[in-house]
C-alpha atoms as a PDB file:
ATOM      1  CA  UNK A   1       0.000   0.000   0.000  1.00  0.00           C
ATOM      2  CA  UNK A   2       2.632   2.370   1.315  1.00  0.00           C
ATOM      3  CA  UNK A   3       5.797   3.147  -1.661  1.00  0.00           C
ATOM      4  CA  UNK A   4       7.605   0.433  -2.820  1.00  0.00           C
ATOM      5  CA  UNK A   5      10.686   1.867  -5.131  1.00  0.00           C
ATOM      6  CA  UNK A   6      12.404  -1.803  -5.803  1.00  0.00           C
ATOM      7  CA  UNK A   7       9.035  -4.036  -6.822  1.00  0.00           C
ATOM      8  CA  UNK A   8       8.270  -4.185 -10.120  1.00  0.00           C
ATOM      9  CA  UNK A   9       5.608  -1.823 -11.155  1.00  0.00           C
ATOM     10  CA  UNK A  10       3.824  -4.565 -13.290  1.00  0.00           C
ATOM     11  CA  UNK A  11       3.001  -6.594 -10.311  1.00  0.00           C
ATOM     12  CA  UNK A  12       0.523  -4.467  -9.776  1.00  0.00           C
ATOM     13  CA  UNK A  13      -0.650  -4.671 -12.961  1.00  0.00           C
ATOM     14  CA  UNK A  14      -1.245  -7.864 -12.594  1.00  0.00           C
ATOM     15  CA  UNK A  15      -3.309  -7.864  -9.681  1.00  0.00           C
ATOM     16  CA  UNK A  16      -7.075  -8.519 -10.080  1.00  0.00           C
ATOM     17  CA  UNK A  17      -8.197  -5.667  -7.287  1.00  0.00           C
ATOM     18  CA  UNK A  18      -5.874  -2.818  -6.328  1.00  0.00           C
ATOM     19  CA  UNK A  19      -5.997  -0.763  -3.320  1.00  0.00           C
ATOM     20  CA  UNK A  20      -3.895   2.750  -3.153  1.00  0.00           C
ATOM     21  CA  UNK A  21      -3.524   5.177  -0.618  1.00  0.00           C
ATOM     22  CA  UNK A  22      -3.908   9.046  -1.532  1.00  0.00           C
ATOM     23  CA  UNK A  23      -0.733  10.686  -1.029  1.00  0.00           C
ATOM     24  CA  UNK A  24       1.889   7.362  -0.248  1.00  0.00           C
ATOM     25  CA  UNK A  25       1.331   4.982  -2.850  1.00  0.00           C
ATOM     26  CA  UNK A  26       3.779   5.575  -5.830  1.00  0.00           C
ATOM     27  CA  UNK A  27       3.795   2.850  -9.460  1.00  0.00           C
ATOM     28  CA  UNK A  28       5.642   3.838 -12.027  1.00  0.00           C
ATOM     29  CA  UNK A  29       8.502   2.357 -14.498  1.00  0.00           C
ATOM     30  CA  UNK A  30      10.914   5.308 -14.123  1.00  0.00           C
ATOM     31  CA  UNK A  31      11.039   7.673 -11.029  1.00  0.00           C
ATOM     32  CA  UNK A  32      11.835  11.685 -11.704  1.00  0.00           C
ATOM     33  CA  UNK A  33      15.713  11.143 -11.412  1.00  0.00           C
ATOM     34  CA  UNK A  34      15.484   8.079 -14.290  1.00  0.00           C
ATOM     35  CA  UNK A  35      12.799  10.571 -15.881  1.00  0.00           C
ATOM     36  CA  UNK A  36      14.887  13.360 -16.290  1.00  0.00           C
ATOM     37  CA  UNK A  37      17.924  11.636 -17.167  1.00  0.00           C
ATOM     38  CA  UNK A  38      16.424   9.460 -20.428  1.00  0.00           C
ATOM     39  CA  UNK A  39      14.029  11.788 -21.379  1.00  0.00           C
ATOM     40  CA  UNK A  40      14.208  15.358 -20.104  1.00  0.00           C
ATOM     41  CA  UNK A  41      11.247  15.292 -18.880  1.00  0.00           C
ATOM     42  CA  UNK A  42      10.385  16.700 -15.137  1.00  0.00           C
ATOM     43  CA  UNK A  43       7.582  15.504 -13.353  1.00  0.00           C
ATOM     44  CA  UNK A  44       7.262  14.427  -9.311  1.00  0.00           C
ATOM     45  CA  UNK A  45       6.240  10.837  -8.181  1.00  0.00           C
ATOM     46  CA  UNK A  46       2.808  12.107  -7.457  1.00  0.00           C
ATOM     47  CA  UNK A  47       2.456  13.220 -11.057  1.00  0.00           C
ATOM     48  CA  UNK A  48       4.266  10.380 -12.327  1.00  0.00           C
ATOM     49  CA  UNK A  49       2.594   7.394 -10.299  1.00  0.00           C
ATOM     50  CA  UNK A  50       0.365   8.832  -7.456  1.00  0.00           C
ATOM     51  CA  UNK A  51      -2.848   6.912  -5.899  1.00  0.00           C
ATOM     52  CA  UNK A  52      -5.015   9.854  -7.523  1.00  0.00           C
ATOM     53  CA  UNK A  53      -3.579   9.646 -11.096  1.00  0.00           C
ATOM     54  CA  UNK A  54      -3.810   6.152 -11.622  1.00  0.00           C
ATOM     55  CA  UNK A  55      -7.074   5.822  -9.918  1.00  0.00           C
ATOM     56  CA  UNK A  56      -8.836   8.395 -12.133  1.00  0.00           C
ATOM     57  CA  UNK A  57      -6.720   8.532 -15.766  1.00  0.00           C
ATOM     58  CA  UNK A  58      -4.539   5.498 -16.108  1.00  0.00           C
ATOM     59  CA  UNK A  59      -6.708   2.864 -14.320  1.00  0.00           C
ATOM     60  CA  UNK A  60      -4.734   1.010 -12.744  1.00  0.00           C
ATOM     61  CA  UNK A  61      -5.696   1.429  -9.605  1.00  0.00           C
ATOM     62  CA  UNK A  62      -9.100   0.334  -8.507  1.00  0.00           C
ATOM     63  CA  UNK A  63      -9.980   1.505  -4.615  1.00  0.00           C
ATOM     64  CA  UNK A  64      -8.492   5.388  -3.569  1.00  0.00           C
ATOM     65  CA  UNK A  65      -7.796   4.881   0.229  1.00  0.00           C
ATOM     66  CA  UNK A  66      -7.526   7.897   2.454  1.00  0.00           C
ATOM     67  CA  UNK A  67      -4.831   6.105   4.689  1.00  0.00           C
ATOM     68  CA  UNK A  68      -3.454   2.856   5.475  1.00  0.00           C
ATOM     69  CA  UNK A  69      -6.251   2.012   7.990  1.00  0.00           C
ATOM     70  CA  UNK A  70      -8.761   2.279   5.279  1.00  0.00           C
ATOM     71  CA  UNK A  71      -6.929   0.546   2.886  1.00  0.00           C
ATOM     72  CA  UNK A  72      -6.932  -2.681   4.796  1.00  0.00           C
ATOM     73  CA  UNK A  73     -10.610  -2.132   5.661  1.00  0.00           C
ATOM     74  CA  UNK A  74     -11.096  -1.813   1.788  1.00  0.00           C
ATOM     75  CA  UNK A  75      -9.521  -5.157   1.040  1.00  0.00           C
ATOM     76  CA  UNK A  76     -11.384  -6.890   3.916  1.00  0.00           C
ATOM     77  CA  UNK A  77     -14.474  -5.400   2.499  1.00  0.00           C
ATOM     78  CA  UNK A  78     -13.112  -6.945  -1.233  1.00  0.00           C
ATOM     79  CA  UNK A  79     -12.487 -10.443   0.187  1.00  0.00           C
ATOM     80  CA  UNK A  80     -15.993 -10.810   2.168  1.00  0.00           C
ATOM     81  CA  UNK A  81     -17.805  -9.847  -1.039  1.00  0.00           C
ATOM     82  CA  UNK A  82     -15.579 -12.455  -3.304  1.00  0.00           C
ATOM     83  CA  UNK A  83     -16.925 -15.228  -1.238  1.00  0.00           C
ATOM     84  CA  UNK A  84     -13.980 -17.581  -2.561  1.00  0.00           C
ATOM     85  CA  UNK A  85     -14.958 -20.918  -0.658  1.00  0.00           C
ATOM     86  CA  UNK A  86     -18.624 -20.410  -0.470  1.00  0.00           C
ATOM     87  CA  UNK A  87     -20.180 -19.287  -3.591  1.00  0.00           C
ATOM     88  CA  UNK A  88     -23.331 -18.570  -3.982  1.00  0.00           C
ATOM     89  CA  UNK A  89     -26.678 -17.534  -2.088  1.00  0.00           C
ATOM     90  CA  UNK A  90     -26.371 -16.031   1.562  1.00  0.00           C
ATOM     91  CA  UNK A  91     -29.111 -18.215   3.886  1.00  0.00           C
ATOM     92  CA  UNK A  92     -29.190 -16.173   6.806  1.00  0.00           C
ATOM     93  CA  UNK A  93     -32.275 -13.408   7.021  1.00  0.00           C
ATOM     94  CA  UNK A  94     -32.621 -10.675   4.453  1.00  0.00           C
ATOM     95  CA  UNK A  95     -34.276  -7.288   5.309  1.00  0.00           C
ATOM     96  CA  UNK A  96     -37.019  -6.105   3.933  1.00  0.00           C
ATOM     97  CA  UNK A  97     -36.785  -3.502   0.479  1.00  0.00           C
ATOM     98  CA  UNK A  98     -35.136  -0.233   1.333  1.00  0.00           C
ATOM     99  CA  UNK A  99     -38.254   1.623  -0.972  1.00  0.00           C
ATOM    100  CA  UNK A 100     -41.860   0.459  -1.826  1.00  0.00           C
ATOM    101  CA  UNK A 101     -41.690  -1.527  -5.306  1.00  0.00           C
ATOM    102  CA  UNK A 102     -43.862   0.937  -6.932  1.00  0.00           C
ATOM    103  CA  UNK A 103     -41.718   3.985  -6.691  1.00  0.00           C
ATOM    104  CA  UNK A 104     -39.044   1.798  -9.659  1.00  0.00           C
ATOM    105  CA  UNK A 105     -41.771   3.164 -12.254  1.00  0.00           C
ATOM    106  CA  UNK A 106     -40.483   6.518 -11.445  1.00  0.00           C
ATOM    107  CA  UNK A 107     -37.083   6.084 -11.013  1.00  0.00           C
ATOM    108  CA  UNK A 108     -36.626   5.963 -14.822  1.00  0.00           C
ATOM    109  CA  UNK A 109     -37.635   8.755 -17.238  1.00  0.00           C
ATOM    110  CA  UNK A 110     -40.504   7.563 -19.896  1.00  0.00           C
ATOM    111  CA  UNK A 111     -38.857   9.152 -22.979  1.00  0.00           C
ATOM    112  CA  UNK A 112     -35.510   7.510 -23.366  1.00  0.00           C
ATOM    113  CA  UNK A 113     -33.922  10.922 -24.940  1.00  0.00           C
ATOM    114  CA  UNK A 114     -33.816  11.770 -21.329  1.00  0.00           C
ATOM    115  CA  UNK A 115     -30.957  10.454 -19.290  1.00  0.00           C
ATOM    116  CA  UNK A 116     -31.287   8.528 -16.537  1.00  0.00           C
ATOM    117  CA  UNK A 117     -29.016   8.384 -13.376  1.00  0.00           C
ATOM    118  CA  UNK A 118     -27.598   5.062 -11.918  1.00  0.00           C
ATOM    119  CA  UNK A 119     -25.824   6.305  -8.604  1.00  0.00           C
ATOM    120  CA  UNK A 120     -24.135   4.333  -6.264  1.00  0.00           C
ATOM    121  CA  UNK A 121     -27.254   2.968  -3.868  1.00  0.00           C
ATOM    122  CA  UNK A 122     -29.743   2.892  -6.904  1.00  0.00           C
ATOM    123  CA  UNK A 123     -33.347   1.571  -5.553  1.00  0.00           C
ATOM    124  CA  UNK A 124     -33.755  -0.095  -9.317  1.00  0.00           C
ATOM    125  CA  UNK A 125     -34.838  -3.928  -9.301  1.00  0.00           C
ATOM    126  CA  UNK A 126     -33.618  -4.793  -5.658  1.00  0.00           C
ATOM    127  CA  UNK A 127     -34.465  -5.770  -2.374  1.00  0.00           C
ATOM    128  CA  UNK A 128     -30.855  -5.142  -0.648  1.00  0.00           C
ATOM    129  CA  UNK A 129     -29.252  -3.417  -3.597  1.00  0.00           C
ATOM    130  CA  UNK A 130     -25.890  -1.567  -2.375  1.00  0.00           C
ATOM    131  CA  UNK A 131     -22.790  -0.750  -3.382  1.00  0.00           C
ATOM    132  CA  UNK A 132     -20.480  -1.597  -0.856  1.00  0.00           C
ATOM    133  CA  UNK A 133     -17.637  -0.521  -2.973  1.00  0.00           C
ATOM    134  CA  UNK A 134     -17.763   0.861  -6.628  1.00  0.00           C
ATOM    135  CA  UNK A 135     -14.648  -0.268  -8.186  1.00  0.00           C
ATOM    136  CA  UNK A 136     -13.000   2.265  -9.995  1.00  0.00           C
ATOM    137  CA  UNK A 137     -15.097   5.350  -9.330  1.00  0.00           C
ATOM    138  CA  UNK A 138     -12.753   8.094 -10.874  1.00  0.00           C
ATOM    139  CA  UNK A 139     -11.623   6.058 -13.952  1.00  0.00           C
ATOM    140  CA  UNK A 140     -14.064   6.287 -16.641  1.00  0.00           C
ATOM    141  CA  UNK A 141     -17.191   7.751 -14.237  1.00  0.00           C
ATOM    142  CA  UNK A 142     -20.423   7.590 -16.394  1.00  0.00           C
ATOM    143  CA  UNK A 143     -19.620   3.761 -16.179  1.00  0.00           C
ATOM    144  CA  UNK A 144     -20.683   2.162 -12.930  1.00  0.00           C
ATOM    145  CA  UNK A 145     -19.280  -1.385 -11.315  1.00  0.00           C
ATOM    146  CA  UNK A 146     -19.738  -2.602  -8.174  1.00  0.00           C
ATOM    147  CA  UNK A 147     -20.657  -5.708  -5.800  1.00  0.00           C
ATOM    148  CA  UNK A 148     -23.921  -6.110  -4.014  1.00  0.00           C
ATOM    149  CA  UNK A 149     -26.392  -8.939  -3.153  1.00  0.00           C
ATOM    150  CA  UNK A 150     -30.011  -9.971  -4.261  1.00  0.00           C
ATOM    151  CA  UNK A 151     -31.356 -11.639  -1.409  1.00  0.00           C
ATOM    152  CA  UNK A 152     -28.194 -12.919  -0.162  1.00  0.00           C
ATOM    153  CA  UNK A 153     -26.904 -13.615  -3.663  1.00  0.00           C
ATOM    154  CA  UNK A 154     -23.686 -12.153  -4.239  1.00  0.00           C
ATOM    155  CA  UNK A 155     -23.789 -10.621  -8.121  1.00  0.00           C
ATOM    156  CA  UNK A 156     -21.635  -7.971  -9.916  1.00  0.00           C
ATOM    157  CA  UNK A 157     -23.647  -5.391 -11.417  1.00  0.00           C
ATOM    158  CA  UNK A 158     -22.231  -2.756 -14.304  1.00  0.00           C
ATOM    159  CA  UNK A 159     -24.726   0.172 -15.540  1.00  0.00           C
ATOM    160  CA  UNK A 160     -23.865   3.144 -16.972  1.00  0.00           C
ATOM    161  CA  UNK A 161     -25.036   7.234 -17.468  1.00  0.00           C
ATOM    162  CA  UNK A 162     -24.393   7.759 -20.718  1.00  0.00           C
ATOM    163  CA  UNK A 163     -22.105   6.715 -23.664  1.00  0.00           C
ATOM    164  CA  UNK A 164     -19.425   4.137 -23.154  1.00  0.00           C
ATOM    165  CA  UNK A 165     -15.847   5.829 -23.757  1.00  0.00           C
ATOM    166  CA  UNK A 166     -12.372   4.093 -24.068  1.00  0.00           C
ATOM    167  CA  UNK A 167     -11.971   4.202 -19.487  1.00  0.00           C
ATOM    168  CA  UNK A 168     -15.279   2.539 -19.416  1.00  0.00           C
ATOM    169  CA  UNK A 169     -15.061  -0.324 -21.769  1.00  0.00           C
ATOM    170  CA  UNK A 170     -11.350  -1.525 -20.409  1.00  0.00           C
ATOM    171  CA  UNK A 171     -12.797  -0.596 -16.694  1.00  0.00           C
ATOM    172  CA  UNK A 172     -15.973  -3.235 -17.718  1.00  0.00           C
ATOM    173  CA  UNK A 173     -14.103  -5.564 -19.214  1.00  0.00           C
ATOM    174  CA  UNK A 174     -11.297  -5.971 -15.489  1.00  0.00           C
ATOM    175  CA  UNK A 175     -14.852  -6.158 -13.884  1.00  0.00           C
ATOM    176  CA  UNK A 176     -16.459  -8.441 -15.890  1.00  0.00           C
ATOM    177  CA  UNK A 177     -13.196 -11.083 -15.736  1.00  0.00           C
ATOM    178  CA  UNK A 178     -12.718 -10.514 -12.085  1.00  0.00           C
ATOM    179  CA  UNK A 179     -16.600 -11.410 -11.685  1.00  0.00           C
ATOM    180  CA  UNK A 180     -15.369 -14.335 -13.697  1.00  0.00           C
ATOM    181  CA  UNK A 181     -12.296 -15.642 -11.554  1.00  0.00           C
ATOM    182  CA  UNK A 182     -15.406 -14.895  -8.924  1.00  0.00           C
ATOM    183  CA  UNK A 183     -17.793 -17.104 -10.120  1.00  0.00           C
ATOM    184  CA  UNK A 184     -20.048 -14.001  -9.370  1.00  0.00           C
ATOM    185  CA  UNK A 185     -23.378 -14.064 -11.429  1.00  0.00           C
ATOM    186  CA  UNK A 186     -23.267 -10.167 -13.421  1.00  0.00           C
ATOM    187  CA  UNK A 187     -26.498  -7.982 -13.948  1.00  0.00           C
ATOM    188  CA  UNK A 188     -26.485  -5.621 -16.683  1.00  0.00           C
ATOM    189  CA  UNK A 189     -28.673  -2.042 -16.080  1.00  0.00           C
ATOM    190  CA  UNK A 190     -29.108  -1.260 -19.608  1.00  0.00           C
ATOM    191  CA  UNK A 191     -28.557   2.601 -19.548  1.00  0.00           C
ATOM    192  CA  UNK A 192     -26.122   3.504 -22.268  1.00  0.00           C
ATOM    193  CA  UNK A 193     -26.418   4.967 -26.318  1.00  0.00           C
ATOM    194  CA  UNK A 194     -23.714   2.854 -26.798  1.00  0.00           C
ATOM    195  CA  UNK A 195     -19.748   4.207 -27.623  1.00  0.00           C
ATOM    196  CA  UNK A 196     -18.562   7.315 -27.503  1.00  0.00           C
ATOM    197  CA  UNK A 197     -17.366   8.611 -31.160  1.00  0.00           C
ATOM    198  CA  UNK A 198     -15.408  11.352 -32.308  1.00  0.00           C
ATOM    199  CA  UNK A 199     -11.502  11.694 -33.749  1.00  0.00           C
ATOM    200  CA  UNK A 200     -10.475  11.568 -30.264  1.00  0.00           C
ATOM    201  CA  UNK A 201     -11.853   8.591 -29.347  1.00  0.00           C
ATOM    202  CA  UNK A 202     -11.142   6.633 -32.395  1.00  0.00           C
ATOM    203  CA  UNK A 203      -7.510   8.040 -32.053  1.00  0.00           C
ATOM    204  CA  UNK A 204      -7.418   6.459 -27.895  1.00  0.00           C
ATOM    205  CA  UNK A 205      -8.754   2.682 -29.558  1.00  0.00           C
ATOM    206  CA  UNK A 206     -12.645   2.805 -29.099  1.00  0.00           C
ATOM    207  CA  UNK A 207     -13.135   0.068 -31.926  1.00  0.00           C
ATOM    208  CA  UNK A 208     -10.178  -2.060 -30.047  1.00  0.00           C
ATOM    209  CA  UNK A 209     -11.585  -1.595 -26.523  1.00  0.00           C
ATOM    210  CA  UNK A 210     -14.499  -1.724 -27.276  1.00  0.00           C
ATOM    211  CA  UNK A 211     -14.397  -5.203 -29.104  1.00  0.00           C
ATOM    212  CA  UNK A 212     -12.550  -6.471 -26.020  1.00  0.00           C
ATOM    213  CA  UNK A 213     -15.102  -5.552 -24.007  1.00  0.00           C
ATOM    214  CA  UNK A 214     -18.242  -7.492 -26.324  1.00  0.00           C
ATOM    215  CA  UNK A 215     -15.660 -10.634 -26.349  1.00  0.00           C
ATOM    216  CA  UNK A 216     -15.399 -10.575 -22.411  1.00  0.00           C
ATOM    217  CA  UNK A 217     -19.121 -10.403 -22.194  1.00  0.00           C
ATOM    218  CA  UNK A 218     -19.358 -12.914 -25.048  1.00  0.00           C
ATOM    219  CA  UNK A 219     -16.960 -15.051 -23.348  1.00  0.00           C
ATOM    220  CA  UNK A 220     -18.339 -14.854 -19.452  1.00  0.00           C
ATOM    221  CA  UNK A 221     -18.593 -18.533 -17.674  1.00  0.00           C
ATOM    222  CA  UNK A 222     -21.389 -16.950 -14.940  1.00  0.00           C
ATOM    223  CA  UNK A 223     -25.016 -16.243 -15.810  1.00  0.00           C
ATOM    224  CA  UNK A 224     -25.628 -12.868 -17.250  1.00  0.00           C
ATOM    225  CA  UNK A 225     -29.207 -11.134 -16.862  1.00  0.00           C
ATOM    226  CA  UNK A 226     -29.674  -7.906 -18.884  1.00  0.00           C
ATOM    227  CA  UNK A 227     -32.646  -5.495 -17.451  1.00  0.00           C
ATOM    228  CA  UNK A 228     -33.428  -2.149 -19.696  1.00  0.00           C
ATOM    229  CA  UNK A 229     -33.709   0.783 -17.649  1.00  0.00           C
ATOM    230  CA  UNK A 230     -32.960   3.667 -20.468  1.00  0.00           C
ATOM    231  CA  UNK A 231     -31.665   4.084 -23.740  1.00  0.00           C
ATOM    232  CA  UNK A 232     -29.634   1.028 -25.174  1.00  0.00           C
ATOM    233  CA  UNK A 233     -28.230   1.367 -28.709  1.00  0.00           C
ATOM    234  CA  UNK A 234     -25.523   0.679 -30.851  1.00  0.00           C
ATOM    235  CA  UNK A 235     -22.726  -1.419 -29.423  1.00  0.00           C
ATOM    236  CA  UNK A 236     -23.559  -0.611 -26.073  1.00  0.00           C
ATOM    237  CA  UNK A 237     -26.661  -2.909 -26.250  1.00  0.00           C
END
């Protein structure tokens, strides 16, 4: 969690959930003396490799912890949701729903030009739906992932408020794997007009991204339930 100049940066690349704390953690290939002296470039650690860069424009980083304390009480909150040795529906007693069923026909706007909002704690199609943690909430925003339960059935559930741009289909795609690895049942919130175009985002790999988001959707080993709660269009559907 804390700085660690002599491990390889790509470990934690290759990690399936990564926790960083604001203002200690530091991942990057080259530090600002190596920086300055290939490239002539001049940057700080924080710029180069801070918690709050690669939480919100590189991705790499998936929780933003305030200190150490809360990053250990983020990964315990990971590990109980991942359920590794007992899969599957939670047995014990269930409250009741947060909101009376018939308020979901107003959550939603009837004309579909009209965006909708899927916050963290959305009251949509749930009895105990919360977001415990939303993975990645800075990287790629109008996409939403997170874990939360059905009745004591752990599922990962990705929505989104609005278009799908280049952050949000790789950020998908990590979730939709890790759900995978899981073997966490995934619930789609249909809520999208599908990807973002424009020179710049055919210039950052929306096509390429994109597609490697449809094939890890195509390609998921856990059951998959799609609801429609907005606009769903294009590639996004």
């Amino acid at each position: 969690m804390a700085r660690r100049p002599r491990a390889a940066p790509t470990r934690t690349g290759l990690s399936d959930y990564i926790v960083m704390v604001r203002g200690r953690t530091r991942a990057f290939l080259a530090g600002p003396p190596l920086l300055k002296a290939a490239t002539g470039e001049i940057a700080t650690e924080e710029e180069l490799g801070g918690a709050e860069m690669h939480t919100s424009i590189s991705g790499l980083g998936d929780y933003l912890a305030e200190d150490d304390r809360d990053a250990l009480r983020i990964a315990r909150d990971i590990m109980a949701h991942l359920e590794w040795d007992r899969p599957g529906r939670d047995e014990t007693s269930h409250p009741p729903p947060r909101h009376d069923p018939e308020e979901l026909l107003g959550i939603m706007p009837m004309d579909h030009k009209r965006a909708g909002r899927h916050a963290p704690g959305d009251r949509a199609v749930h009895r105990r739906f919360q977001f415990p943690r939303i993975r990645a909430a800075n990287y790629g925003p109008a996409t939403v992932c997170g874990h939360a339960r059905i009745e004591g059935q752990a599922i990962g559930i990705i929505t989104n408020n609005g278009p799908l741009d280049v952050p949000g289909a790789n950020k998908a795609t990590h979730f939709i794997q890790a759900c995978c690895q899981s073997r966490t049942p995934l619930l789609y919130l249909n809520n999208t007009t599908g990807y973002m175009v424009g020179k710049a985002y055919e210039e950052a790999g929306m096509i390429k991204h994109g597609s490697k988001m449809i094939q890890a959707v195509t390609s998921a080993s856990v059951p998959q339930i799609t609801i429609y709660c907005g606009a769903s269009f294009g590639a996004g559907n």
